[in-house]
Every structure is written in C-alpha cells, then in structure tokens.
N, C-alpha and C. Protein backbone atom coordinates (compact mmCIF):
# COMPACT_ATOMS: atom_id res chain seq x y z
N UNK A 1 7.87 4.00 14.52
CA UNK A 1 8.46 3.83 13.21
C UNK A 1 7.89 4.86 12.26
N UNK A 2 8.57 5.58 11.69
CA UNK A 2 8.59 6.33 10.67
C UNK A 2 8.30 5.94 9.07
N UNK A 3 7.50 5.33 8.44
CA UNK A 3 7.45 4.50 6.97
C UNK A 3 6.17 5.36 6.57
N UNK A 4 6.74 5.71 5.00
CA UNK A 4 6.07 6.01 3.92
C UNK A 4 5.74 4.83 3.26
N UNK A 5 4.78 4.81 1.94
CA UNK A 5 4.38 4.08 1.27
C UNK A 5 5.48 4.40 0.02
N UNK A 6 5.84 2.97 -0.47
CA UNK A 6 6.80 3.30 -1.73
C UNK A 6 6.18 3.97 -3.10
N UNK A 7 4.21 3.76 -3.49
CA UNK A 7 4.36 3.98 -4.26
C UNK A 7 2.87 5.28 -3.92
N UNK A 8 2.14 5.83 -4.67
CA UNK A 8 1.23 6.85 -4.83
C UNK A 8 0.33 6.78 -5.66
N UNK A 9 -1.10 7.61 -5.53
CA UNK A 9 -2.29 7.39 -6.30
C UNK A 9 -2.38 8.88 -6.55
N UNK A 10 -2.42 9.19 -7.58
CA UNK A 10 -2.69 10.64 -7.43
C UNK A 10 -3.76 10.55 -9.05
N UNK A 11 -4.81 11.75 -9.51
CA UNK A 11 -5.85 12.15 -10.27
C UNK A 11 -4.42 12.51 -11.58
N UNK A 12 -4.69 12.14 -12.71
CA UNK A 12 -3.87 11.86 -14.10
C UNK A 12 -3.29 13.01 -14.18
N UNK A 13 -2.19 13.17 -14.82
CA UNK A 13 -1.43 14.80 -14.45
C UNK A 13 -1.66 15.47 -13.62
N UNK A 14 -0.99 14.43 -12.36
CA UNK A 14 -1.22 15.37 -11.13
C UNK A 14 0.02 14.50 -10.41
N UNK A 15 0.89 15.47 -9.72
CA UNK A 15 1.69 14.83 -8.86
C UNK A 15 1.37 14.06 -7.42
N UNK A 16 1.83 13.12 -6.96
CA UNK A 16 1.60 12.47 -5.39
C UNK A 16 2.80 13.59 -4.92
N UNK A 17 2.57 13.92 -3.67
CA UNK A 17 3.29 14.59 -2.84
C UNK A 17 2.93 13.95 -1.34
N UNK A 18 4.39 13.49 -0.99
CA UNK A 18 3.83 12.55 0.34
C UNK A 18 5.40 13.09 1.21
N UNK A 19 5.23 13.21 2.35
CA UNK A 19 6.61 13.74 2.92
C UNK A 19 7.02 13.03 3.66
N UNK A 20 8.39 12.92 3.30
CA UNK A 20 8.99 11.95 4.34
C UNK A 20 9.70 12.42 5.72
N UNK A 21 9.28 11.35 6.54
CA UNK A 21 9.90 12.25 8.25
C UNK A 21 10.75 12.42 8.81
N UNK A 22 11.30 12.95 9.03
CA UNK A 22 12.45 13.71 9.55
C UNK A 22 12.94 13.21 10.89
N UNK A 23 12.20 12.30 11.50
CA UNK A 23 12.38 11.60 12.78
C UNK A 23 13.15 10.56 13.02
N UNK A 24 14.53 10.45 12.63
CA UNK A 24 14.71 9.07 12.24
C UNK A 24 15.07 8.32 13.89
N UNK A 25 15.48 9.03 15.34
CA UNK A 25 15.72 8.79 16.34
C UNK A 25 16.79 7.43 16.09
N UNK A 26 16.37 6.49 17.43
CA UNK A 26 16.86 5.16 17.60
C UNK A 26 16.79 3.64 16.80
N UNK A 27 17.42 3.24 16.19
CA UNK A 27 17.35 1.87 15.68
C UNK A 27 17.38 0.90 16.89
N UNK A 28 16.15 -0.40 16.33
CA UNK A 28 16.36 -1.19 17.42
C UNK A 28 16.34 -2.75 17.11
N UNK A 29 16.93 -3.62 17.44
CA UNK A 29 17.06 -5.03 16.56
C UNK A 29 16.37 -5.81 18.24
N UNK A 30 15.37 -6.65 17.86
CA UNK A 30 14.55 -7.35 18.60
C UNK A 30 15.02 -9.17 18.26
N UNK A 31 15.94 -10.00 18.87
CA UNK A 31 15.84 -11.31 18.90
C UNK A 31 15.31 -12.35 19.76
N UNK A 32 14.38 -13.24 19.22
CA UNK A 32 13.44 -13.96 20.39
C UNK A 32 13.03 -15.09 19.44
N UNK A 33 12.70 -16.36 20.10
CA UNK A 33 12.01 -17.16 19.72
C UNK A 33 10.37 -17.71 19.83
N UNK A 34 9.89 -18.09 19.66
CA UNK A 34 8.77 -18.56 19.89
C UNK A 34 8.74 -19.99 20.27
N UNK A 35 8.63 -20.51 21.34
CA UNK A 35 8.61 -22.15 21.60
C UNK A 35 7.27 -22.61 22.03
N UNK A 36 7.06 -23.79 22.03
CA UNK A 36 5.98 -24.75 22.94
C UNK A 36 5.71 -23.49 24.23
N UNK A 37 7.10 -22.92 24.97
CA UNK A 37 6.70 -22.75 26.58
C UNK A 37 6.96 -21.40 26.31
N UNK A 38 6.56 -20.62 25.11
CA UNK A 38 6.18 -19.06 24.84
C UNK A 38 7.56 -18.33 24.59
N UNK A 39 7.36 -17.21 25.14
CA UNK A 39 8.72 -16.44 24.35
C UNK A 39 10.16 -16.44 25.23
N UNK A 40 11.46 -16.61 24.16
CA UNK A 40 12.31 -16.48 25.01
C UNK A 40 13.68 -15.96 24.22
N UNK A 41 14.65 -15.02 24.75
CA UNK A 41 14.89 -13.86 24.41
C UNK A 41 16.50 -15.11 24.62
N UNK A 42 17.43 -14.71 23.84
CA UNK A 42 18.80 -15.68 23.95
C UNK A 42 19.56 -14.83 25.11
C-alpha cells in the first residue's frame, strides 16, 4: 500500500514537502469473517 500522511510538521515559514507515489498497481477487496471456529472466507 502506497499512503501518505494527510497532514505535515514543518519549522514556521517553511513548507512540508512530502511526495506522493506513483505506484498505484492493483486494488484488492478482502471479505472474511471471524467466528468461534476462526476465519472463514464466504
């Protein structure tokens, strides 16, 4: 995963410069439960 921080700390009149990545590849959606008898995927 590719994640920046939304916000920045930077020294008083001074800009944050933070770069964002260029990697965006594959999205992936993960569904599962958690039960009594551990994990299980529908």
């Amino acid at each position: 995963m590719n994640m920046t921080r939304r916000y920045g700390r930077a020294v008083p009149d001074q800009r944050v410069v933070e770069y964002i990545p260029s990697d965006y590849g594959s999205n992936y959606t993960l569904i599962a439960t958690l039960g009594l008898n551990g994990w299980q995927a529908p």
